[in-house]
Protein backbone atom coordinates (compact mmCIF):
# COMPACT_ATOMS: atom_id res chain seq x y z
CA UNK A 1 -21.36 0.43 -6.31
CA UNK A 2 -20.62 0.32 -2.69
CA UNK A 3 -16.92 0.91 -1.46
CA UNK A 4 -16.52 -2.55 -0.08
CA UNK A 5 -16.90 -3.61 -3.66
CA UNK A 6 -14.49 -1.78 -5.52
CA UNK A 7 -11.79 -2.22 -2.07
CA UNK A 8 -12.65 -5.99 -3.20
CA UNK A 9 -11.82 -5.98 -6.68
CA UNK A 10 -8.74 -4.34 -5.69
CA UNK A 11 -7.66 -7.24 -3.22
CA UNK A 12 -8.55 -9.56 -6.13
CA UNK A 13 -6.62 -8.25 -8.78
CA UNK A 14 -3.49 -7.91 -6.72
CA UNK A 15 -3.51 -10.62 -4.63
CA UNK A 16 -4.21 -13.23 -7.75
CA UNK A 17 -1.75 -11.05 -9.93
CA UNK A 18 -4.70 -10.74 -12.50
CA UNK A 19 -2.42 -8.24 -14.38
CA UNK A 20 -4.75 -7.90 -17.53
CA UNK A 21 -7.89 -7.27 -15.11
CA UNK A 22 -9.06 -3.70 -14.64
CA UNK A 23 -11.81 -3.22 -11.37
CA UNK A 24 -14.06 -2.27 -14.33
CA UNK A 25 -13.64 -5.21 -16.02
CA UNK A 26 -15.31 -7.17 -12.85
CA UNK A 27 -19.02 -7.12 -12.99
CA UNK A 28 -20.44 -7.48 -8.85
CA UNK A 29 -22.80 -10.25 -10.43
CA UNK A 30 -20.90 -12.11 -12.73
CA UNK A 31 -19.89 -15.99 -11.47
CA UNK A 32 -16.08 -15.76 -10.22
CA UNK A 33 -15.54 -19.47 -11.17
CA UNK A 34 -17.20 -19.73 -14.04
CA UNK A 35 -15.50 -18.11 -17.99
CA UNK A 36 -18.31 -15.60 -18.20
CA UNK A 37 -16.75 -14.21 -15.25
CA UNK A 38 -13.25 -13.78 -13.53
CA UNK A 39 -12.38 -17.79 -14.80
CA UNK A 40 -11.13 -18.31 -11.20
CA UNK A 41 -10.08 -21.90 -10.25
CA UNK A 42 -9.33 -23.72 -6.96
CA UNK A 43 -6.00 -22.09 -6.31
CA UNK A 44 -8.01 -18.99 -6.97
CA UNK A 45 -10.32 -19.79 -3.96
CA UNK A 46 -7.65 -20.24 -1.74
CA UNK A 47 -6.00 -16.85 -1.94
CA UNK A 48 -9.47 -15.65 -1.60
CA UNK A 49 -9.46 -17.33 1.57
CA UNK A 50 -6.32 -15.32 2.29
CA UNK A 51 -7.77 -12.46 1.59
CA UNK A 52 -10.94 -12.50 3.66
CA UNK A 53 -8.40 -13.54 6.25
CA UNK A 54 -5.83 -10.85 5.96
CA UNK A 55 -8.21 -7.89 4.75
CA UNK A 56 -11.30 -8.80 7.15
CA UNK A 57 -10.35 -11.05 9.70
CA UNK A 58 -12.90 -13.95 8.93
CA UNK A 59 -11.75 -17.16 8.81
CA UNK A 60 -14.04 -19.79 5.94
CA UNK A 61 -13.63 -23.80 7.01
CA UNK A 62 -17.47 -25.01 5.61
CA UNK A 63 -16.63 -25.34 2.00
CA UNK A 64 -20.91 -24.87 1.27
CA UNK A 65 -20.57 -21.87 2.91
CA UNK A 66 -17.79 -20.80 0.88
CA UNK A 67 -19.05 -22.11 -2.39
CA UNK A 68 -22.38 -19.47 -2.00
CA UNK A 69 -20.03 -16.55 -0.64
CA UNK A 70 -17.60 -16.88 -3.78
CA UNK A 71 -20.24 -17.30 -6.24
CA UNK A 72 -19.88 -13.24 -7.68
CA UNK A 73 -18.39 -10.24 -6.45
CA UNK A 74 -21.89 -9.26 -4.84
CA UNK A 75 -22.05 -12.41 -2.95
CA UNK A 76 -18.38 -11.93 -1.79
CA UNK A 77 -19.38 -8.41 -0.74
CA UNK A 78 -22.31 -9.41 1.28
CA UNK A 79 -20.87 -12.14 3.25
CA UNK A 80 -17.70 -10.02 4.38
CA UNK A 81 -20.78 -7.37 5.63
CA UNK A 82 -22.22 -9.63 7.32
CA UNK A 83 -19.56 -11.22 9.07
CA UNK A 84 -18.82 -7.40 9.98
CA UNK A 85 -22.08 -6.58 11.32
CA UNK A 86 -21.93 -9.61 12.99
CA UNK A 87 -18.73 -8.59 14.95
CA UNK A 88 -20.08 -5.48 15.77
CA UNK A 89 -23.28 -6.93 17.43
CA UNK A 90 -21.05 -9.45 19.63
């Protein structure tokens, strides 16, 4: 699991105060939004709007765009890579 995964699950539990959560009780591909995952809600996706915004300095406004990026851990993961790699190129 790559380090940018388990820094994530980190963010998540302590920024949403998910105090029964352990990182190993996050699967990278389960849904976030969904009860055979996390069980986030919409409050839920706005801290982790925070959190790509304080942690990684990308800012999400196109909500299809941030409906695929929040769909697992994984998908999180990737889009906060790529949006790296991307700032690295320009």
């Amino acid at each position: 699991m790559s380090t940018l995964t388990e820094e994530l699950k980190g963010h998540i539990i302590q920024e949403l105060n998910l105090v029964d959560i352990h990182p190993a009780d996050i699967s990278p591909d389960a849904p976030l939004f969904d009860y055979d995952g996390l069980g986030l809600d919409s409050i839920d996706a706005l801290e982790l709007t925070v959190i790509l915004s304080k942690y990684y300095g990308i800012k999400v406004t196109d909500p299809a765009q941030m409906k695929q990026a929040f769909y697992s851990l994984a998908t999180l993961a990737a889009f906060i890579a790529e949006h790296q790699a991307a700032e690295v190129v320009a």
